[in-house]
C-alpha atoms as a PDB file:
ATOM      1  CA  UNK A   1     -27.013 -34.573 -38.518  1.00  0.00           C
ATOM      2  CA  UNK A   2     -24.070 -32.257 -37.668  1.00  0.00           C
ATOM      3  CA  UNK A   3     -22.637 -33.113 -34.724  1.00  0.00           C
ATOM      4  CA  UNK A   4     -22.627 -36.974 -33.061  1.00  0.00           C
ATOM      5  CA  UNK A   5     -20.408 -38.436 -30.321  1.00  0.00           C
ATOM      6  CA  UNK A   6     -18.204 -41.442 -31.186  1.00  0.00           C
ATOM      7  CA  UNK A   7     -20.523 -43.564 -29.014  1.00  0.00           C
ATOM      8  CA  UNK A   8     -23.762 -42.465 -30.837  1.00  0.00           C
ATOM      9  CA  UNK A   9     -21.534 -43.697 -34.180  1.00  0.00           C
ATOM     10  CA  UNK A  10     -20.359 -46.854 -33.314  1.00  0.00           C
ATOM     11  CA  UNK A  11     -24.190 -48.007 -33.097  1.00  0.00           C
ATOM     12  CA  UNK A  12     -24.805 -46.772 -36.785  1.00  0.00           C
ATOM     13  CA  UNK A  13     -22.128 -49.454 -38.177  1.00  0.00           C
ATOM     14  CA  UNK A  14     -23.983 -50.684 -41.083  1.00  0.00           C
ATOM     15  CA  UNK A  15     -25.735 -48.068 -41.787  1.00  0.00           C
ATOM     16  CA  UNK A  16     -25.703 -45.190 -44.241  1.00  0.00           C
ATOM     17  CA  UNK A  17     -24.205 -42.156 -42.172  1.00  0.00           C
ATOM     18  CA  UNK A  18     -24.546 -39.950 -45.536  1.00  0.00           C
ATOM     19  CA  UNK A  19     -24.990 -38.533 -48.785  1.00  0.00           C
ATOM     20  CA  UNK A  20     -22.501 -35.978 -50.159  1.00  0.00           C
ATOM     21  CA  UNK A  21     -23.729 -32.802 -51.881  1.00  0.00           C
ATOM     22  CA  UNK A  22     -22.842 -32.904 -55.928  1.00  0.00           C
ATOM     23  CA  UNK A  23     -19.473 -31.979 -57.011  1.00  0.00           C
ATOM     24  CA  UNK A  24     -18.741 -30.738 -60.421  1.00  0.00           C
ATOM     25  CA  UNK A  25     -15.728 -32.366 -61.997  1.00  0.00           C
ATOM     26  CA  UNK A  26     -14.756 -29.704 -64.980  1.00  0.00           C
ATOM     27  CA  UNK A  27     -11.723 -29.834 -67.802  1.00  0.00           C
ATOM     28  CA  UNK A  28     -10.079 -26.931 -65.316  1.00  0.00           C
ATOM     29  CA  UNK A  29     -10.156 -29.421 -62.218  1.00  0.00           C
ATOM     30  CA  UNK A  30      -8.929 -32.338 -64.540  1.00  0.00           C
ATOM     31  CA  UNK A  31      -6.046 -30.007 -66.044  1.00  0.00           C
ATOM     32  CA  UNK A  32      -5.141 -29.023 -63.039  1.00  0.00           C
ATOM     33  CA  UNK A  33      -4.651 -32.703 -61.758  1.00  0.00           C
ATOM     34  CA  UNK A  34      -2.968 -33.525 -64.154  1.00  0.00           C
ATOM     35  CA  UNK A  35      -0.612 -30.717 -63.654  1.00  0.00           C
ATOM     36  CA  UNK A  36       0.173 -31.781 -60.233  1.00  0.00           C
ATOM     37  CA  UNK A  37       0.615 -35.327 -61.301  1.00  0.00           C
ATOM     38  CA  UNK A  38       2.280 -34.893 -64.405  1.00  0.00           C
ATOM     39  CA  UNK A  39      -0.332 -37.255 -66.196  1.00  0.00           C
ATOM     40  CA  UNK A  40      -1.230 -35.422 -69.165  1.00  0.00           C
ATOM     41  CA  UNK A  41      -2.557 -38.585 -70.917  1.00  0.00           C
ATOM     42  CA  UNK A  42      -4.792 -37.494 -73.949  1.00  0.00           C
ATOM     43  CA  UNK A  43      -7.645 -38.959 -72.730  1.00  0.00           C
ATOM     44  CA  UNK A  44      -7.712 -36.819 -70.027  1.00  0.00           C
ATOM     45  CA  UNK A  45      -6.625 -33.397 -70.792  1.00  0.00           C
ATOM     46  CA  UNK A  46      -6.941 -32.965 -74.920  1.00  0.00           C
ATOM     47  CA  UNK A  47     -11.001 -32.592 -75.607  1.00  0.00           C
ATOM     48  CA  UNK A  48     -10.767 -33.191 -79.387  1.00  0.00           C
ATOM     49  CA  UNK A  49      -8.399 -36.215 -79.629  1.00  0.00           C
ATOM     50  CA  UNK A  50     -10.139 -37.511 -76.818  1.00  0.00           C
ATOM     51  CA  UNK A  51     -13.838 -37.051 -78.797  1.00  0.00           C
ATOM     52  CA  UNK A  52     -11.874 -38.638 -81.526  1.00  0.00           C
ATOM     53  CA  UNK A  53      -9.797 -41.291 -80.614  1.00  0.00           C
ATOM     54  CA  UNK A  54     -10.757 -42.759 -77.605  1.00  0.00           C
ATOM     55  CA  UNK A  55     -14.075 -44.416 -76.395  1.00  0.00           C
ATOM     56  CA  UNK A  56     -15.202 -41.970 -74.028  1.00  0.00           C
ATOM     57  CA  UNK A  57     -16.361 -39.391 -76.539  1.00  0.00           C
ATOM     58  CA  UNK A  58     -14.314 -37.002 -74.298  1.00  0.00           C
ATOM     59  CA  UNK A  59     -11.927 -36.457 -71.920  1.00  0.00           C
ATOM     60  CA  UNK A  60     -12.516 -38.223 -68.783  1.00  0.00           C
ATOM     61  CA  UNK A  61     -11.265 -37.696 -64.989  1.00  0.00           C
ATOM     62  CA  UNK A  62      -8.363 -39.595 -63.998  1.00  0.00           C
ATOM     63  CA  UNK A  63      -9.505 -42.057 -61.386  1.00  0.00           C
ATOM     64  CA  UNK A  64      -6.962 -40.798 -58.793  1.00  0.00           C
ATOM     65  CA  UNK A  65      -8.770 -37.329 -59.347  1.00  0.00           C
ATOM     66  CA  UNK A  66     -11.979 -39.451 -58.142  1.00  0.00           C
ATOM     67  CA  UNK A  67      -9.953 -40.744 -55.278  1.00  0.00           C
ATOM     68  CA  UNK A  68      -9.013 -37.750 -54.233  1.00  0.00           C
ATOM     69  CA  UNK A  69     -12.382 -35.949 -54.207  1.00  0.00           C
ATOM     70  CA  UNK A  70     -13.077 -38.149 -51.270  1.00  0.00           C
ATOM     71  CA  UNK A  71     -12.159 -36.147 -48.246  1.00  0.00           C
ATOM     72  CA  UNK A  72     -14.542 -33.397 -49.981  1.00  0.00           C
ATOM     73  CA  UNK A  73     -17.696 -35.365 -50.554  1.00  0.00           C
ATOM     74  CA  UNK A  74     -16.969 -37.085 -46.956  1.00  0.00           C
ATOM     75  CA  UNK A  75     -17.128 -32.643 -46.159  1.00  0.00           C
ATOM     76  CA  UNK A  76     -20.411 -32.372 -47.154  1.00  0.00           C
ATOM     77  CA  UNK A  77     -21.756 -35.596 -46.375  1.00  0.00           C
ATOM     78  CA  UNK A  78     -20.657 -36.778 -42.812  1.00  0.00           C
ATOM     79  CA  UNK A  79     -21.222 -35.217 -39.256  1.00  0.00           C
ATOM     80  CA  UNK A  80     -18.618 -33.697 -37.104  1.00  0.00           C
ATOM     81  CA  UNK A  81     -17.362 -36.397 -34.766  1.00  0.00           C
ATOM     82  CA  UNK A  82     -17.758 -34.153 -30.987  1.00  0.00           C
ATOM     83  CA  UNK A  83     -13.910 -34.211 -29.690  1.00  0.00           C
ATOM     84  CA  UNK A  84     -12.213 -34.925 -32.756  1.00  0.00           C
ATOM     85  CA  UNK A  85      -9.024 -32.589 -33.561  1.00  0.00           C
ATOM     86  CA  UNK A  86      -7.984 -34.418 -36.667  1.00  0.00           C
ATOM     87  CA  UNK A  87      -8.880 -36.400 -39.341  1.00  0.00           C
ATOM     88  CA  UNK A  88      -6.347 -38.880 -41.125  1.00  0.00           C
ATOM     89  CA  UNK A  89      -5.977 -41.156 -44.066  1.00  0.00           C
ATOM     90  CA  UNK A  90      -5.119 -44.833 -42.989  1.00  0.00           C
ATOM     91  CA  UNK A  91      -5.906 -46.668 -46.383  1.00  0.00           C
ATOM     92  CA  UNK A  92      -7.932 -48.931 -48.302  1.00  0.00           C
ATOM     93  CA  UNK A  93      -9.191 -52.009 -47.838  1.00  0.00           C
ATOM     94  CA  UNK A  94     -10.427 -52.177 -51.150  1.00  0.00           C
ATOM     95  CA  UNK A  95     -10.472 -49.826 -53.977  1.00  0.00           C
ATOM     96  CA  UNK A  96     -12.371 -50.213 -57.762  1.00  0.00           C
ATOM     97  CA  UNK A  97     -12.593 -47.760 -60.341  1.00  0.00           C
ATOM     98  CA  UNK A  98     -15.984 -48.967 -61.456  1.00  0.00           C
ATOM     99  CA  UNK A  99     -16.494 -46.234 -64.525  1.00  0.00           C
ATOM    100  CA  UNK A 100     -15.189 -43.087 -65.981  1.00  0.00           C
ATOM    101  CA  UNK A 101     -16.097 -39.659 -65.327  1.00  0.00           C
ATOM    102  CA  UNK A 102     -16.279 -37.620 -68.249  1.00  0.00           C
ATOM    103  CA  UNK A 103     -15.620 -34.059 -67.734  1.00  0.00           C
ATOM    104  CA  UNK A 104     -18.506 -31.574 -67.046  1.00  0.00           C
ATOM    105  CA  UNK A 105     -20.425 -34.433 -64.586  1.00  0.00           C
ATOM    106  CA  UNK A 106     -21.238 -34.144 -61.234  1.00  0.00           C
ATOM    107  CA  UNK A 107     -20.367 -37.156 -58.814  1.00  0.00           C
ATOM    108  CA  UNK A 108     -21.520 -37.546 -55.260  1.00  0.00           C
ATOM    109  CA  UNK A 109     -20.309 -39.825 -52.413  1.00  0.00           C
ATOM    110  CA  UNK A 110     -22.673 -42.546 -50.467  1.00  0.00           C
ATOM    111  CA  UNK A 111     -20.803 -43.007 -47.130  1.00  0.00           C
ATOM    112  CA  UNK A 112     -21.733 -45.993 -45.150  1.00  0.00           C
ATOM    113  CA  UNK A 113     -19.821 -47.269 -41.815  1.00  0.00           C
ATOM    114  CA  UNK A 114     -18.548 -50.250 -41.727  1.00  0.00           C
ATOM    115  CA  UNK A 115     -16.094 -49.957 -38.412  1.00  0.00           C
ATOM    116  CA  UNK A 116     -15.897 -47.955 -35.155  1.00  0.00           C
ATOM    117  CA  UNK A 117     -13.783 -48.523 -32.686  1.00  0.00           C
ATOM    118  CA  UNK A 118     -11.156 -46.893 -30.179  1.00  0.00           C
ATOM    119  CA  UNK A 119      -8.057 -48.403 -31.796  1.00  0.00           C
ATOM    120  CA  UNK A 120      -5.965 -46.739 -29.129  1.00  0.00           C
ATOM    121  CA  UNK A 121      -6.476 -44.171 -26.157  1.00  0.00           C
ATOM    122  CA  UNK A 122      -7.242 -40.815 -28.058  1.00  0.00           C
ATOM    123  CA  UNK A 123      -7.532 -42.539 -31.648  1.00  0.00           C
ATOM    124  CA  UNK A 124     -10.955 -43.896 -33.279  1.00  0.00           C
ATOM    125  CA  UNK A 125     -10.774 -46.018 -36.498  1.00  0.00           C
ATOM    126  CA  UNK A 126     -13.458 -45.740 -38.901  1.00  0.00           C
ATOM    127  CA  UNK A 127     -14.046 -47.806 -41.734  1.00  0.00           C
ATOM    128  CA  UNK A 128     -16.554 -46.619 -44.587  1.00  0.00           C
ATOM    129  CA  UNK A 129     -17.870 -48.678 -47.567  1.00  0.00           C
ATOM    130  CA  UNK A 130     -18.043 -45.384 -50.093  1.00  0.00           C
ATOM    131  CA  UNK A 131     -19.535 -45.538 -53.414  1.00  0.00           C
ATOM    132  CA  UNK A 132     -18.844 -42.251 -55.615  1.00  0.00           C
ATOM    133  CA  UNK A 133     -21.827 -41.892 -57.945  1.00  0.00           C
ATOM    134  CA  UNK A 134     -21.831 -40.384 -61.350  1.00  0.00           C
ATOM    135  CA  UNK A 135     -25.263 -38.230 -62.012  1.00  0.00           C
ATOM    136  CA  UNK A 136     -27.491 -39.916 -64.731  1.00  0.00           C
ATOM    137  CA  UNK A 137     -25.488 -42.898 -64.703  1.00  0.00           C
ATOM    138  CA  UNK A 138     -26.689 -46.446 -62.753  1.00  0.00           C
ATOM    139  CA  UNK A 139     -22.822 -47.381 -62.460  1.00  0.00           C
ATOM    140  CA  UNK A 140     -21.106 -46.075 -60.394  1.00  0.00           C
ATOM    141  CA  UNK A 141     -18.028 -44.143 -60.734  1.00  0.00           C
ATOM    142  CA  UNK A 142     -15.303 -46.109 -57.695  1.00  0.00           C
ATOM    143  CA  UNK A 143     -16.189 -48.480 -54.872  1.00  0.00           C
ATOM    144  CA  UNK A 144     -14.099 -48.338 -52.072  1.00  0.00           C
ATOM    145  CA  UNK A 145     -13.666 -49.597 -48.652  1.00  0.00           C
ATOM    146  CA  UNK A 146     -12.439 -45.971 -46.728  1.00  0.00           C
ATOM    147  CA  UNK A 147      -9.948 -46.434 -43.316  1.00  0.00           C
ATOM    148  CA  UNK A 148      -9.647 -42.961 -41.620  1.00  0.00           C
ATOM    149  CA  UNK A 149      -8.529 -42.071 -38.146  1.00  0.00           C
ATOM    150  CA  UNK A 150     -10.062 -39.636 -35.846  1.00  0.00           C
ATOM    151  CA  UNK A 151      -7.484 -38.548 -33.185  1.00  0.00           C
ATOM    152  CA  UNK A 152     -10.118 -37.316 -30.207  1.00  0.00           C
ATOM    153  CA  UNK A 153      -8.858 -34.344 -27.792  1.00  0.00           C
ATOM    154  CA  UNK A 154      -8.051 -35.230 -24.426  1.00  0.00           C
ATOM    155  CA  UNK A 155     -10.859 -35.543 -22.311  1.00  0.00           C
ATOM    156  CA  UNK A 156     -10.934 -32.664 -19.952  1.00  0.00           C
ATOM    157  CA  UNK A 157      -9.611 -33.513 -16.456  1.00  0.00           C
ATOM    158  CA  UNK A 158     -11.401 -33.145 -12.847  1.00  0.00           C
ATOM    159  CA  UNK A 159     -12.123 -29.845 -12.358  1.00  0.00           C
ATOM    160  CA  UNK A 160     -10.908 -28.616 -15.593  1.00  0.00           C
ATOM    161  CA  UNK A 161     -14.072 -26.507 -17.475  1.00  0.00           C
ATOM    162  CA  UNK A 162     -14.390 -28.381 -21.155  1.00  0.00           C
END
């Protein structure tokens, strides 16, 4: 599915809308979050004190580096919404980090909706229950409950071409 209209989406609520390709989360894309964060916790950016002093056996992903994967694996996984300009963040209902991602895994993204509506003239709120899946691993890596925005073009006027 690449394309659907908001209408044709708001009658999938509760359903799964889709499945992200895999994403490789290496020790460069953990470095360099924790560069931009400034969170150079051992666990997460020094392999061999991680192997040897902490329970992981390695370094692991931060969890806000999981987080923040989620636009991407919603990229891969979800169709285009027809007359949407813009996508934006709006929150979390809930959030869990459920397990840690050790570096050199690949995660996906399960994206079911959970909420459709027009929450103002021009603006659709979506809600998505999104579970980020570690490969070869039952638990999963975060739980979430996902609130974007979709702010929709204006609708062509009478006798304007679309």
């Amino acid at each position: 599915m690449d394309r659907i209209t908001p209408q044709e989406l708001a009658t999938r609520k509760g359903t799964e809308i889709g499945l992200s390709d895999w994403l490789n989360v290496d020790q460069k894309m953990i470095d360099g979050f924790a560069d931009v964060t400034r969170d150079w916790q051992f666990i997460h950016v020094d392999p061999a004190r991680a192997a040897a002093e902490s329970p992981y056996g390695g370094t692991i992903a931060h969890g806000f580096l999981t987080l923040s994967l989620l636009p991407e694996l919603a990229r891969t996984a979800l169709p285009e919404i027809e007359g949407a300009a813009m996508g934006v963040n709006y929150g979390f209902d809930r959030m869990r980090f459920v397990s840690p991602v050790p570096s050199g895994t690949r995660v996906r993204g399960r994206f079911v909706l959970t909420g459709c509506e027009e929450r103002r003239p021009g603006e659709l709120s979506l809600g998505w229950n999104v579970t980020v899946e570690i490969e070869g691993q039952d638990r999963p890596a975060l739980v979430a409950d996902w609130l974007t925005l979709r702010i929709l073009e204006p609708a062509p006027q009478q006798g304007e071409k679309a």
